[in-house]
N, C-alpha and C. Protein backbone atom coordinates (compact mmCIF):
# COMPACT_ATOMS: atom_id res chain seq x y z
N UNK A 1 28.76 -0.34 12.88
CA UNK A 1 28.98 -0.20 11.46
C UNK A 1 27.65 -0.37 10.74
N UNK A 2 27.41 0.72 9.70
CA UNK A 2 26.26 0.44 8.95
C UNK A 2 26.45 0.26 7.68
N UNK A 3 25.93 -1.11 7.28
CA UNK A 3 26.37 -1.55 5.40
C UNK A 3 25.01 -1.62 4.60
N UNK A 4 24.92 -0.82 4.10
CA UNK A 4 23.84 -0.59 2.62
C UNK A 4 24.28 -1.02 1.15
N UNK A 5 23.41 -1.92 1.10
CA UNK A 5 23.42 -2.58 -0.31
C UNK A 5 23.08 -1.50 -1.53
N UNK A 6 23.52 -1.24 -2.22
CA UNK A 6 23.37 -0.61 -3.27
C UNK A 6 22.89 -0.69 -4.93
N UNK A 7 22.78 -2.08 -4.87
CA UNK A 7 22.61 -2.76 -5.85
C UNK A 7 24.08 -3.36 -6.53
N UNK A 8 23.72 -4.53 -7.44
CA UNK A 8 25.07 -5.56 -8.04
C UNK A 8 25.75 -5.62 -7.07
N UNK A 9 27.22 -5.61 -6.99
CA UNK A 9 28.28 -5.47 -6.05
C UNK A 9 28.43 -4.32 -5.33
N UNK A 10 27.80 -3.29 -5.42
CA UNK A 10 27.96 -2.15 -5.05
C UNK A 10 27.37 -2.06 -3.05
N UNK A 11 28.22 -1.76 -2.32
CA UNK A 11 27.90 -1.68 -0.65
C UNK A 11 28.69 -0.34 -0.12
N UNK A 12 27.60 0.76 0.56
CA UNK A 12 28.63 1.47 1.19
C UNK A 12 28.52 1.24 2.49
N UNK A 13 29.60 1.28 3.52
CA UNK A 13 29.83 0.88 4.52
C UNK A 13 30.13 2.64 5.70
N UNK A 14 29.51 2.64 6.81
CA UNK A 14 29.93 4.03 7.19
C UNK A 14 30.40 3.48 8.98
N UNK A 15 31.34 3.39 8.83
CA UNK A 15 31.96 2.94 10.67
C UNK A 15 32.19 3.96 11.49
N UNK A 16 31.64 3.99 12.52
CA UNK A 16 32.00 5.19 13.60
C UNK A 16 33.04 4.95 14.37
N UNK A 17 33.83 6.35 14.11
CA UNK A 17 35.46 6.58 14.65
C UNK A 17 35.44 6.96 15.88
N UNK A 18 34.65 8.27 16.27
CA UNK A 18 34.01 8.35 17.45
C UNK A 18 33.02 9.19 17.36
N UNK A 19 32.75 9.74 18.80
CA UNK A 19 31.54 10.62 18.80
C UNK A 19 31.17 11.74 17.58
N UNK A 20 32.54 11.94 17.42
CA UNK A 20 32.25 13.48 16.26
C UNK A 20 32.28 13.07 14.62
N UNK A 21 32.95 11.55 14.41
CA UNK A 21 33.39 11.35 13.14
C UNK A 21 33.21 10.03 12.49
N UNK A 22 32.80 10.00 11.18
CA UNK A 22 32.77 8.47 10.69
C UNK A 22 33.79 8.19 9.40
N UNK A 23 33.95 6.88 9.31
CA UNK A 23 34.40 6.87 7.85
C UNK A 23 33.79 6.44 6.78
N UNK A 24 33.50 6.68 5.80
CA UNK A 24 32.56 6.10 4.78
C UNK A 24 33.27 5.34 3.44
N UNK A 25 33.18 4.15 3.20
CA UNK A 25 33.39 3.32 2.21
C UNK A 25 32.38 2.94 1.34
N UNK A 26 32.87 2.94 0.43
CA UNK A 26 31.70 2.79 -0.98
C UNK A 26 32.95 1.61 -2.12
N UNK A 27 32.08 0.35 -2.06
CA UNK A 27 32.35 -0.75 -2.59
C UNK A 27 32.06 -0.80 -3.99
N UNK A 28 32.94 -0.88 -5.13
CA UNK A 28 32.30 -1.30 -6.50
C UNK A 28 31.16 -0.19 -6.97
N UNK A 29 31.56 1.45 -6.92
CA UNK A 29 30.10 2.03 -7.72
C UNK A 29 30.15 1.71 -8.88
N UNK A 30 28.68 1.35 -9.55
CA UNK A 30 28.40 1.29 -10.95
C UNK A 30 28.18 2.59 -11.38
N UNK A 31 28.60 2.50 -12.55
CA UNK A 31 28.70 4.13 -13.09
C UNK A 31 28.04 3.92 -14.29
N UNK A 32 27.67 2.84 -15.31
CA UNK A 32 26.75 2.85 -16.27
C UNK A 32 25.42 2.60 -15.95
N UNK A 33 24.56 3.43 -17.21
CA UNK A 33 23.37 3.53 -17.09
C UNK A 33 22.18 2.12 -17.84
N UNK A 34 23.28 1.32 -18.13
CA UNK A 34 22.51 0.13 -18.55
C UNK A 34 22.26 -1.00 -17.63
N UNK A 35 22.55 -0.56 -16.36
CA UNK A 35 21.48 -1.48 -15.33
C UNK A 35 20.83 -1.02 -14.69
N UNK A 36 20.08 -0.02 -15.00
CA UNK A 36 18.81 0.40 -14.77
C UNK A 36 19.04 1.46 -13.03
N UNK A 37 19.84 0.93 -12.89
CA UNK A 37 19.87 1.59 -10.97
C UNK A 37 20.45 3.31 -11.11
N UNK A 38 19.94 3.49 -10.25
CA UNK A 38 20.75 4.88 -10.18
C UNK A 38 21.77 4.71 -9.35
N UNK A 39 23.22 5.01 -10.01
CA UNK A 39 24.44 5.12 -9.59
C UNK A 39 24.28 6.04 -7.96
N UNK A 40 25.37 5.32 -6.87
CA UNK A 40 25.33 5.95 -5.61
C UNK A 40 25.94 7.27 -5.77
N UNK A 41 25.67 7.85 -4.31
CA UNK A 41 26.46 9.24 -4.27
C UNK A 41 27.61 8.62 -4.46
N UNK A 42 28.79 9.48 -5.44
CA UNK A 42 30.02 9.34 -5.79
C UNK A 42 30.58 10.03 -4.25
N UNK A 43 30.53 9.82 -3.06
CA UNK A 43 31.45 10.82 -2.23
C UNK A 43 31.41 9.73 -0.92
N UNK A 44 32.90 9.24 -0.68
CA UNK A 44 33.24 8.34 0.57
C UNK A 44 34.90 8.85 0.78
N UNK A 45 34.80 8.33 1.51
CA UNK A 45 35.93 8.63 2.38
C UNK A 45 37.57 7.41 1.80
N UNK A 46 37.33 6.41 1.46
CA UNK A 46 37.85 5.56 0.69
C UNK A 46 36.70 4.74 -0.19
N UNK A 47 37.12 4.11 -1.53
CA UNK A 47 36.63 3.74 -2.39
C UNK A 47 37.42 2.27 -2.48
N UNK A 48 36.48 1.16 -2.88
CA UNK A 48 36.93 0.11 -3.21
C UNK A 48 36.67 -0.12 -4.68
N UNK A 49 37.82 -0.71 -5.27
CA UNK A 49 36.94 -1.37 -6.81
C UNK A 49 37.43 -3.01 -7.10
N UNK A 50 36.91 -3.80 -7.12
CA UNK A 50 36.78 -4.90 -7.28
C UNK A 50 36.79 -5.16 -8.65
N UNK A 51 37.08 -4.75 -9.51
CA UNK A 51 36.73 -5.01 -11.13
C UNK A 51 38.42 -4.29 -11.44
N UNK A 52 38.77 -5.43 -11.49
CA UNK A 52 39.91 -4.97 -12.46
C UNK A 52 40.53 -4.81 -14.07
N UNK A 53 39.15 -5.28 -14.75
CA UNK A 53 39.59 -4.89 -15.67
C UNK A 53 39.84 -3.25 -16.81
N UNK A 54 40.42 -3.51 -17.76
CA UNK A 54 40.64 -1.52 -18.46
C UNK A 54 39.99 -0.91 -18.55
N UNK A 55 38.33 -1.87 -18.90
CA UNK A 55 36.87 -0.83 -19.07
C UNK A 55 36.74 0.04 -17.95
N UNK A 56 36.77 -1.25 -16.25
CA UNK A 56 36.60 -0.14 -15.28
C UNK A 56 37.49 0.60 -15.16
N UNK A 57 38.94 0.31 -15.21
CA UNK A 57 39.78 1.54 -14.84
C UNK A 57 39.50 2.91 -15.67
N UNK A 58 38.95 2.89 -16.53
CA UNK A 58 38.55 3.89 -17.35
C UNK A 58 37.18 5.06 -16.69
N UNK A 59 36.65 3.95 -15.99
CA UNK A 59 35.27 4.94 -15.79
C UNK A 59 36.17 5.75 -14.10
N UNK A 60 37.21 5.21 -13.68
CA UNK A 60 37.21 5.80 -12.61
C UNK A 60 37.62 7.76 -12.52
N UNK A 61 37.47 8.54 -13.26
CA UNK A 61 37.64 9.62 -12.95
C UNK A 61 36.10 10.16 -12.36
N UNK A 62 35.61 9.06 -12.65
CA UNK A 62 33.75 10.67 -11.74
C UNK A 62 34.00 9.85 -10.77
N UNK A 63 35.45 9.17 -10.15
CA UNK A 63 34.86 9.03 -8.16
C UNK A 63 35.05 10.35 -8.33
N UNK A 64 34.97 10.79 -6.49
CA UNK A 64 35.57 11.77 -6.10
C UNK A 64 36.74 11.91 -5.51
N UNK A 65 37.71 12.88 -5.77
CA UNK A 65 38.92 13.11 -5.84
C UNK A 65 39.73 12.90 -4.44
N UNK A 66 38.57 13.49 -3.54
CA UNK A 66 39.26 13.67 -2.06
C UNK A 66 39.37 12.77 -1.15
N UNK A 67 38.53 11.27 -1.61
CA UNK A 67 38.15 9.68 -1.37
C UNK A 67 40.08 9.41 -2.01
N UNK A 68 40.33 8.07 -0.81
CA UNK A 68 41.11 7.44 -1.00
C UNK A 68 40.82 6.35 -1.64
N UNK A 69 41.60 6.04 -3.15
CA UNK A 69 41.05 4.77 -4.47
C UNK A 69 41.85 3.73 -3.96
N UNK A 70 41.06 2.41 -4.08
CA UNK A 70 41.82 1.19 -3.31
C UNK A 70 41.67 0.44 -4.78
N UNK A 71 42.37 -0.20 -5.87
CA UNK A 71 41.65 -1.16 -6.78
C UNK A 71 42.70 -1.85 -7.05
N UNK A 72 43.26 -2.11 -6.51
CA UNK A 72 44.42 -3.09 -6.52
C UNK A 72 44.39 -3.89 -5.17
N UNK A 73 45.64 -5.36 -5.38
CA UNK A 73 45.77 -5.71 -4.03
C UNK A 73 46.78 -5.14 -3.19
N UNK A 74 46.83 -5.32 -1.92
CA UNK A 74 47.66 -4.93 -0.83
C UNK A 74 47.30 -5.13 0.36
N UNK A 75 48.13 -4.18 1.24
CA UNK A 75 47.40 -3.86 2.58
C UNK A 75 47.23 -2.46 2.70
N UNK A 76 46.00 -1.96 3.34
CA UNK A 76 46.00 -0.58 3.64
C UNK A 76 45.57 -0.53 4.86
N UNK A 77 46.22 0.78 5.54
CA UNK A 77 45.69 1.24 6.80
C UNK A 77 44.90 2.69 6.85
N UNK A 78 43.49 2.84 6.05
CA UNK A 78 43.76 4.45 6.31
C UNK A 78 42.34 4.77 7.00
N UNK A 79 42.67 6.09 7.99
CA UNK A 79 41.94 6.25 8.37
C UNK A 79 41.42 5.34 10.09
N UNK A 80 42.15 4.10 10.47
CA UNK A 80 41.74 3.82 11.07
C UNK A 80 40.98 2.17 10.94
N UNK A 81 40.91 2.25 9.31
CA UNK A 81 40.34 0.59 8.41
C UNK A 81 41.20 0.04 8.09
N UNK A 82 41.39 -1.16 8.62
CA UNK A 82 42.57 -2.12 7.60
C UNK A 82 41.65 -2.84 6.55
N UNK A 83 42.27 -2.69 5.44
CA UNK A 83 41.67 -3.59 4.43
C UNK A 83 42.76 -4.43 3.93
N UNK A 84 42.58 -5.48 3.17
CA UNK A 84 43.42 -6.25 2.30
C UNK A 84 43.01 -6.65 1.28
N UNK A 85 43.34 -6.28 -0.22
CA UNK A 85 43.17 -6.80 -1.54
C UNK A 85 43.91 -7.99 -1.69
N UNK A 86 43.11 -8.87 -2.27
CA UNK A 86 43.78 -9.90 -2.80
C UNK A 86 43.57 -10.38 -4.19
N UNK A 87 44.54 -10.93 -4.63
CA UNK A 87 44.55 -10.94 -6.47
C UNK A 87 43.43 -12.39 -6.64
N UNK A 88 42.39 -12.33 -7.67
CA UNK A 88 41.63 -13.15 -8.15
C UNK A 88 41.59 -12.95 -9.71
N UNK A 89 40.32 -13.63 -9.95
CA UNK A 89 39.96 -13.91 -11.27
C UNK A 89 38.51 -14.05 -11.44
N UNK A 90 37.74 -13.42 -12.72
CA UNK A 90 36.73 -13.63 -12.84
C UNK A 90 36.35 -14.90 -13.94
N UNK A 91 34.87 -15.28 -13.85
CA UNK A 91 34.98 -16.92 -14.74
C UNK A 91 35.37 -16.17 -16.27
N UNK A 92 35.86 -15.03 -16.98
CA UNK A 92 35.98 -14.36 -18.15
C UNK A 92 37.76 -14.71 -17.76
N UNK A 93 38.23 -14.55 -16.87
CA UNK A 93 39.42 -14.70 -16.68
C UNK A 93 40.17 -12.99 -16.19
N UNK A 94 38.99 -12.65 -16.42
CA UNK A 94 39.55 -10.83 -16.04
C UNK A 94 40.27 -10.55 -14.53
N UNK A 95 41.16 -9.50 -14.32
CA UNK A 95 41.47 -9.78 -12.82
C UNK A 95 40.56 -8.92 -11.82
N UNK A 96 40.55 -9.34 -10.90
CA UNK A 96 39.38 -9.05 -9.73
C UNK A 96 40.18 -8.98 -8.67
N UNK A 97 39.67 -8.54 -7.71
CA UNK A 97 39.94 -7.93 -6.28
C UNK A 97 38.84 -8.64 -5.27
N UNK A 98 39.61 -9.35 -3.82
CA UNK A 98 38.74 -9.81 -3.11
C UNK A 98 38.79 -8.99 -1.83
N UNK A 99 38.24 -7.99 -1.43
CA UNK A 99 38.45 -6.98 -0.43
C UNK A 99 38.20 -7.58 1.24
N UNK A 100 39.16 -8.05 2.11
CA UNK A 100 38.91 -8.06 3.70
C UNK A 100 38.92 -6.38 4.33
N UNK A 101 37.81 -6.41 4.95
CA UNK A 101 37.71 -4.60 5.28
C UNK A 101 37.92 -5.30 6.90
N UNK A 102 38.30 -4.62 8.01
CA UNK A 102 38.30 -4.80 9.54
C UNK A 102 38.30 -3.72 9.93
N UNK A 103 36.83 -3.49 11.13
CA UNK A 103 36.92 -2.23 11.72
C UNK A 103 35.73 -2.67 12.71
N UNK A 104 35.59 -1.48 13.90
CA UNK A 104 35.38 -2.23 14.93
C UNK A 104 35.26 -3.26 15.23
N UNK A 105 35.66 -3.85 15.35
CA UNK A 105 36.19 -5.09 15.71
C UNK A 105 35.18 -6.57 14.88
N UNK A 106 35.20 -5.54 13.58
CA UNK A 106 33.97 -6.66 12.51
C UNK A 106 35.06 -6.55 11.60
N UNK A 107 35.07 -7.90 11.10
CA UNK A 107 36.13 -8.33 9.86
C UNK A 107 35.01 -8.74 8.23
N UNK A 108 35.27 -8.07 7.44
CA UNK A 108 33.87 -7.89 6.60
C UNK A 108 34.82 -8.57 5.14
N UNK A 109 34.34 -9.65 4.36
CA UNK A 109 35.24 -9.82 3.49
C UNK A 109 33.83 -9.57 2.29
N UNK A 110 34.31 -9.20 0.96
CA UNK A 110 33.74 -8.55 -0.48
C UNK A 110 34.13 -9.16 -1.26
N UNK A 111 33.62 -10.12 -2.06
CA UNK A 111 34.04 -11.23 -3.14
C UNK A 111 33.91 -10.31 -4.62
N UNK A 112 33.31 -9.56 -4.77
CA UNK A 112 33.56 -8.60 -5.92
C UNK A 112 32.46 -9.72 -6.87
N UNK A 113 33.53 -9.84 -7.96
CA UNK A 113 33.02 -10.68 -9.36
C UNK A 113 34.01 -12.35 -8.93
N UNK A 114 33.76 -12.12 -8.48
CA UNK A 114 34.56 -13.69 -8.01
C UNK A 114 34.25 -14.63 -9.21
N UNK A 115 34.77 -15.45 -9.53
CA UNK A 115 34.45 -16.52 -10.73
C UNK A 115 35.39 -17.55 -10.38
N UNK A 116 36.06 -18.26 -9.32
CA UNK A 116 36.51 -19.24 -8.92
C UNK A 116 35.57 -19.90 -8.17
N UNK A 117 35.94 -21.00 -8.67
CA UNK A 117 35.17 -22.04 -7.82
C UNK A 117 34.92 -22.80 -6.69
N UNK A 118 36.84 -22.53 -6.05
CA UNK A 118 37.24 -22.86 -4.92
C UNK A 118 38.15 -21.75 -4.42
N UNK A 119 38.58 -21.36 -3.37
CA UNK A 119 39.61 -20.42 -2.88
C UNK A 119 40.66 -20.80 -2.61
N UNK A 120 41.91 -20.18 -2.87
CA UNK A 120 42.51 -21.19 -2.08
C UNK A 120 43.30 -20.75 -1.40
């Protein structure tokens, strides 16, 4: 598995399925231009968003369409990745997403905007 930091919260992750195929995850893209970074390629295979509040749900139409959107909690199986959302809070009180990703046999957890102090 290869994980590239992207800047803020932002990580895309690309795991090999096998010889011919990978899957690509892209964690938290920033899509405004007031932190200076240039926004990642918009194109993965599933998408995580960790920011739950209305502002972000708003910016999400420039993902790309053909990417599976994860921004809630649950369980998902796709592709071959189990992930699990779990419900949090940021120190604003906004709701947040704490992402467990598992794939080859690496269990990868994503604190997002976390703002708790303890887990529990």
């Amino acid at each position: 598995m290869n994980i590239t930091w992207r800047g803020q919260t932002c990580f895309r992750l690309n795991a090999q399925k096998n010889r011919n195929g990978s899957v690509n995850i892209l964690i938290d893209p920033f899509l405004n231009k007031e932190s200076g970074l240039r926004s990642p390629k918009l194109e993965a295979d599933i998408f995580l968003i960790s920011d739950g509040s209305e502002n972000n749900k708003k910016k999400l139409s420039a993902i790309d369409k053909n990417g599976f959107l994860i921004s809630g909690p649950g369980e998902y199986d796709i592709k071959g990745v189990y992930i699990k959302g779990i419900q949090t809070a940021t120190k604003e009180k906004e709701p947040a997403i704490i992402y467990t990703i598992e794939d080859e046999e690496i269990k990868i957890c994503h604190l997002g905007k976390l703002g708790q102090e303890e887990l529990s």
